[in-house]
N, C-alpha and C. Protein backbone atom coordinates (compact mmCIF):
# COMPACT_ATOMS: atom_id res chain seq x y z
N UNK A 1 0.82 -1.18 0.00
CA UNK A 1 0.00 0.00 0.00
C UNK A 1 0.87 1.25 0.00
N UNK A 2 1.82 1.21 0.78
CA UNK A 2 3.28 2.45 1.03
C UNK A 2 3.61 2.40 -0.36
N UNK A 3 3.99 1.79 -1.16
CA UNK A 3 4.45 1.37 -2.20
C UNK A 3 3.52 2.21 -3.58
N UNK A 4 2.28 1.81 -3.35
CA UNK A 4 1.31 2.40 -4.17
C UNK A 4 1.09 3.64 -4.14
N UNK A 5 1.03 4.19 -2.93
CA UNK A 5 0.52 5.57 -2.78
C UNK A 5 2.08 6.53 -2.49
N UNK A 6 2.88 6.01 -2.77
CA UNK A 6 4.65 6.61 -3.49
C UNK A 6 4.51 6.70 -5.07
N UNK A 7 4.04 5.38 -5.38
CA UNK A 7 3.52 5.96 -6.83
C UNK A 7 2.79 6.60 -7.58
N UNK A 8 1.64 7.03 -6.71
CA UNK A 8 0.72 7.94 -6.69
C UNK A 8 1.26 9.26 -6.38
N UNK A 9 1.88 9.41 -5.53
CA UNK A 9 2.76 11.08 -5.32
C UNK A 9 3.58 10.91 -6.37
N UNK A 10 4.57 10.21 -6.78
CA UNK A 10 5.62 10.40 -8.05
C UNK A 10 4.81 10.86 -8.95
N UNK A 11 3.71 10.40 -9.64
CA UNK A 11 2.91 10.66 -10.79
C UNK A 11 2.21 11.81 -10.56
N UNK A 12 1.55 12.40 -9.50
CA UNK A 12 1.59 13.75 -9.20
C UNK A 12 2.55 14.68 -9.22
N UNK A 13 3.39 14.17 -8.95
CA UNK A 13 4.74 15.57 -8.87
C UNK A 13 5.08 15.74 -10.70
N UNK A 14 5.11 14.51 -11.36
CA UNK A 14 5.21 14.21 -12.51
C UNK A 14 4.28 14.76 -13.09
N UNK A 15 2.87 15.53 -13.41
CA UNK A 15 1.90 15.68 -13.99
C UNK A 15 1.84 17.32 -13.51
N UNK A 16 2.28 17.32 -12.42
CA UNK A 16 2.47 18.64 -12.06
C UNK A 16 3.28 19.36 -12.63
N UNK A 17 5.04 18.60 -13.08
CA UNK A 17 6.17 19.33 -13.50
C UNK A 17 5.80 19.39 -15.17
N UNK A 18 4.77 18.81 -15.55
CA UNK A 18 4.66 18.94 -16.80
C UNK A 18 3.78 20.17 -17.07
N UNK A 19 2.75 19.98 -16.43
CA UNK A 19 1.50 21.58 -16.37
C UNK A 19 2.36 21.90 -16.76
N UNK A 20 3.57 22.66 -15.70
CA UNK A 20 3.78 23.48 -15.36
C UNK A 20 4.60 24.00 -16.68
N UNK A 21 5.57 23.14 -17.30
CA UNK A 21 6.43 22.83 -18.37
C UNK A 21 5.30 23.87 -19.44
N UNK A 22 3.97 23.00 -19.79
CA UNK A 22 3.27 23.08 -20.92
C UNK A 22 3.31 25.04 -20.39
N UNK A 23 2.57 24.86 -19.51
CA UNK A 23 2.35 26.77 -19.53
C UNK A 23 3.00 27.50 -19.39
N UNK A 24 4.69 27.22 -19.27
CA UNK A 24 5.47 27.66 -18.97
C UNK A 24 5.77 28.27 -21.26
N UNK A 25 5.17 27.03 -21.95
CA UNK A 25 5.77 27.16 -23.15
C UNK A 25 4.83 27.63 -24.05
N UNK A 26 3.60 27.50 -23.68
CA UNK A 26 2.10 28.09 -24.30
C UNK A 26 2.08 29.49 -23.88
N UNK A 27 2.63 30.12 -23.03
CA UNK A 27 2.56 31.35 -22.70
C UNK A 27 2.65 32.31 -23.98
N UNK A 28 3.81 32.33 -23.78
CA UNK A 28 4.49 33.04 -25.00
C UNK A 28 3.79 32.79 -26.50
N UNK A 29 3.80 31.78 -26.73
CA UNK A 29 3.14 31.48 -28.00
C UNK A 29 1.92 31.85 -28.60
N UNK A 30 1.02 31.93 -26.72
CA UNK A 30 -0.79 32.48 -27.16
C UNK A 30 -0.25 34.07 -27.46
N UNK A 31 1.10 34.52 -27.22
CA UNK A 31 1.33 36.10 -26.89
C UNK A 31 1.75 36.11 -28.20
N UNK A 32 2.19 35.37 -28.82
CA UNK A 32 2.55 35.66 -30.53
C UNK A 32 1.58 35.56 -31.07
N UNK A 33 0.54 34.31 -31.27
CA UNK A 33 -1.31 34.66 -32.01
C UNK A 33 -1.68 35.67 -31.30
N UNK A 34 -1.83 36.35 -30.53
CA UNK A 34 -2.48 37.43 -30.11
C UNK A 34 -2.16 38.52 -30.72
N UNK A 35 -0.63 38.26 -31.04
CA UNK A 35 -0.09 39.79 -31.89
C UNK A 35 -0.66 39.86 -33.15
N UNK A 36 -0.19 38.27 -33.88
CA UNK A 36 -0.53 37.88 -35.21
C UNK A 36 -1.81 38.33 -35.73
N UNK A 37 -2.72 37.56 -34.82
CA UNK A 37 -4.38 37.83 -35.06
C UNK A 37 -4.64 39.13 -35.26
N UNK A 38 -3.59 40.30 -34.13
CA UNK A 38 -4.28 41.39 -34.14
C UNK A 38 -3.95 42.51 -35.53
N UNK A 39 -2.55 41.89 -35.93
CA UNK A 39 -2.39 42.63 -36.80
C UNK A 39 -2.85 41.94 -38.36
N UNK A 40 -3.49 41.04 -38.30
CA UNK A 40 -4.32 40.50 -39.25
C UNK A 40 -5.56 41.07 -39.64
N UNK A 41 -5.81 41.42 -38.20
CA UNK A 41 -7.74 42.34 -38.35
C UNK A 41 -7.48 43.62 -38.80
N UNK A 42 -6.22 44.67 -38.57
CA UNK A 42 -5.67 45.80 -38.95
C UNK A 42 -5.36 45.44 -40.57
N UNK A 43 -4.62 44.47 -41.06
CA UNK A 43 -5.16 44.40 -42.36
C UNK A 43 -6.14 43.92 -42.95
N UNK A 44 -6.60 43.33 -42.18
CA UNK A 44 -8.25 43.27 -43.20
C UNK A 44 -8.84 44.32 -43.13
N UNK A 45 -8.87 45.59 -42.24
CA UNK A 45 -9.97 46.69 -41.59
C UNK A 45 -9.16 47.19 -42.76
N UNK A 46 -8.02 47.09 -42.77
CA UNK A 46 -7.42 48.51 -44.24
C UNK A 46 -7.69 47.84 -45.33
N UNK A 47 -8.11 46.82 -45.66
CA UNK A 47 -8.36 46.03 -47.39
C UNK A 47 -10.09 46.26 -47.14
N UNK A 48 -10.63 46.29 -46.33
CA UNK A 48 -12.23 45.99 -46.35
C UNK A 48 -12.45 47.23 -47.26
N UNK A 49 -12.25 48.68 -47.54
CA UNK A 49 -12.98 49.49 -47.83
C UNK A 49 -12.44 49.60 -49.56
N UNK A 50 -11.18 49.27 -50.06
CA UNK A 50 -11.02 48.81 -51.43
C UNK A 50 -11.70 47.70 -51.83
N UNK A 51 -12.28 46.48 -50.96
CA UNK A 51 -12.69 45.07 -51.36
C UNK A 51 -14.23 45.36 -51.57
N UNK A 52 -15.13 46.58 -50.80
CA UNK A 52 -15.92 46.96 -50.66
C UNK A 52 -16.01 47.77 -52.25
N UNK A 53 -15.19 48.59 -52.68
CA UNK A 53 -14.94 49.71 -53.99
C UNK A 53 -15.54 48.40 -55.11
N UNK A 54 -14.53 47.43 -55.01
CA UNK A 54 -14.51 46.53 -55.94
C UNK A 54 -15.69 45.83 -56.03
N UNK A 55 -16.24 45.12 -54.80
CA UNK A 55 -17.20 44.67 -54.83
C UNK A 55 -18.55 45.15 -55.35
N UNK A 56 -18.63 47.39 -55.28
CA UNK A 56 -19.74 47.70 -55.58
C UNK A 56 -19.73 47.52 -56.92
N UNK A 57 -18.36 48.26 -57.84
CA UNK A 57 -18.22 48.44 -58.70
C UNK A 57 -18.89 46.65 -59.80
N UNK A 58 -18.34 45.48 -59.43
CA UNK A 58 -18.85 44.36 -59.93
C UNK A 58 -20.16 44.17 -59.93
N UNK A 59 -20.62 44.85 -58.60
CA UNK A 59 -22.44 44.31 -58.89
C UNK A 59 -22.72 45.46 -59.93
N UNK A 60 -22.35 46.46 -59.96
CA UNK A 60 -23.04 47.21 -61.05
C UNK A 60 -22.90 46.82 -62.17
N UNK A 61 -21.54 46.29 -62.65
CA UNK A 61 -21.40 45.53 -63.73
C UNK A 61 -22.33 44.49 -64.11
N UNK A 62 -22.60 43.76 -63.17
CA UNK A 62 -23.67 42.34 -62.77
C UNK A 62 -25.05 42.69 -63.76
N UNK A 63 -25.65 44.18 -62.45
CA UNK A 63 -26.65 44.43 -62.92
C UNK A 63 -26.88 44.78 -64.08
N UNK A 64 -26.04 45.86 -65.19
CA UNK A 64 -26.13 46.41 -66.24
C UNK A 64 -26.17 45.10 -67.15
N UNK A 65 -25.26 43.95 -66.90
CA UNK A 65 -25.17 42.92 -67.98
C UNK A 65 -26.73 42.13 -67.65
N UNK A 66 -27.36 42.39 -66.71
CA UNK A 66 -28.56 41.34 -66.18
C UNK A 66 -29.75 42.25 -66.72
N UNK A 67 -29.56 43.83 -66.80
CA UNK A 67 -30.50 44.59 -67.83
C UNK A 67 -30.67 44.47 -69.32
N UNK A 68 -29.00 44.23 -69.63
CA UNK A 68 -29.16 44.33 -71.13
C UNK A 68 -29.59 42.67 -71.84
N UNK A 69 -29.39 41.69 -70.84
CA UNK A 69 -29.67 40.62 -71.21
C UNK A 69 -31.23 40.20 -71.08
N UNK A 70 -32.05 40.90 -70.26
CA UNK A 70 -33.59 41.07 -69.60
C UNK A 70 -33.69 41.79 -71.00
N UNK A 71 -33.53 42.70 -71.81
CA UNK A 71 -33.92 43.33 -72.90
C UNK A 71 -33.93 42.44 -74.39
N UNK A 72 -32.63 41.64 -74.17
CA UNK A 72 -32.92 40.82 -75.07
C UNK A 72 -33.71 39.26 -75.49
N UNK A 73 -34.44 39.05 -74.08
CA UNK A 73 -35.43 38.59 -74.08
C UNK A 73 -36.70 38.79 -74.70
N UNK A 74 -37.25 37.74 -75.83
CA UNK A 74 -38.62 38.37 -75.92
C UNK A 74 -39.53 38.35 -75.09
């Protein structure tokens, strides 16, 4: 039973030194996607209002070709 519950604390101290390991190494890393991500949304927020230009500009295209083709319908 002494025997068992020694192996039961080893594997705790063991599961513990690892946490500790993992968050010791995830730290930093969630702190690099956090940068990444953020300066990802800063370029999308600066492309949204050209992607927006483009986008109006195509539906008008859309529509004019969807008028002149409605006309050549009998």
């Amino acid at each position: 039973m002494q025997e068992l519950s020694a192996k039961i604390a080893e594997l705790r101290g063991q599961l513990e030194s690892f946490s500790t390991g993992v968050v010791a190494r995830l730290t930093p890393l969630r702190g690099g996607v956090d940068s990444l991500s953020g300066r990802l949304e800063e370029t999308l927020a600066s492309l949204r209002p050209e992607v927006s230009s483009v986008d109006g500009g195509l539906t008008g295209k859309i529509e004019s070709l969807d008028a002149e083709l409605a006309e050549l319908e009998p």
